[in-house]
N, C-alpha and C. Protein backbone atom coordinates (compact mmCIF):
# COMPACT_ATOMS: atom_id res chain seq x y z
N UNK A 1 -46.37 55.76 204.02
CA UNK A 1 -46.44 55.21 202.64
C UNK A 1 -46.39 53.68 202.71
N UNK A 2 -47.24 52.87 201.78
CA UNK A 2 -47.55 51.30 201.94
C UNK A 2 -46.26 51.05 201.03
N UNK A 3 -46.27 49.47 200.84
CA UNK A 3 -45.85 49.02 200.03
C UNK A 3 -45.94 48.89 198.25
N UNK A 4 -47.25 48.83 199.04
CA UNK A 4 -47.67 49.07 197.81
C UNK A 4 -47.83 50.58 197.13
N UNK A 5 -48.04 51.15 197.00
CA UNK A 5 -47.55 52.38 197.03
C UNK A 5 -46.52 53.15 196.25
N UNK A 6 -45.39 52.63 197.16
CA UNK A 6 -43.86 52.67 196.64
C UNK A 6 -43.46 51.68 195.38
N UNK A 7 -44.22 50.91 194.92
CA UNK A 7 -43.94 49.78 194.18
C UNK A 7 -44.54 50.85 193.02
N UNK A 8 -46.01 51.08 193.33
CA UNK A 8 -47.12 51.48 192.11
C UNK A 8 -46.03 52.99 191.53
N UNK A 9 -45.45 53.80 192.65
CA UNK A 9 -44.42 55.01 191.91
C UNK A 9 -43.31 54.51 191.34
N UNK A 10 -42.68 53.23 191.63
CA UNK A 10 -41.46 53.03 191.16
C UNK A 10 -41.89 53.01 189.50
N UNK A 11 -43.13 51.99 189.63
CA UNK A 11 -43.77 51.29 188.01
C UNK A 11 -43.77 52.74 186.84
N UNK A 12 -44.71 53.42 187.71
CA UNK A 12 -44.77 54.88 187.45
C UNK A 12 -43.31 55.37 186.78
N UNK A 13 -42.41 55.83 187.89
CA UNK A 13 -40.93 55.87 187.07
C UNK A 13 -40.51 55.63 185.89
N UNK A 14 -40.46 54.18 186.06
CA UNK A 14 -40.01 53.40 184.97
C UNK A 14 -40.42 54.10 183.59
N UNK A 15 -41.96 54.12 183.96
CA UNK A 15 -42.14 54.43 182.29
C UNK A 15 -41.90 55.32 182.07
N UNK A 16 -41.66 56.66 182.82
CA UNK A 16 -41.07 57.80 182.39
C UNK A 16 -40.00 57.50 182.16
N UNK A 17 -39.31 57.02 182.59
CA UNK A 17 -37.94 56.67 181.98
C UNK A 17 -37.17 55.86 180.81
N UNK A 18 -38.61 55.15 180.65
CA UNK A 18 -38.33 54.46 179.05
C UNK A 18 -38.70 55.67 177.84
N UNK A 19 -39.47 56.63 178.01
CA UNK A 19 -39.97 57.29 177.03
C UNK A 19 -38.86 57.95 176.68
């Protein structure tokens, strides 16, 4: 897994987690 990657799922997260 890149860096990028892990960054683009964290972003991902997030917004599930604001909803």
């Amino acid at each position: 897994m890149s860096a990028a990657e892990l960054e683009k799922s964290k972003e991902q997260l997030a917004e599930l987690l604001e909803k």
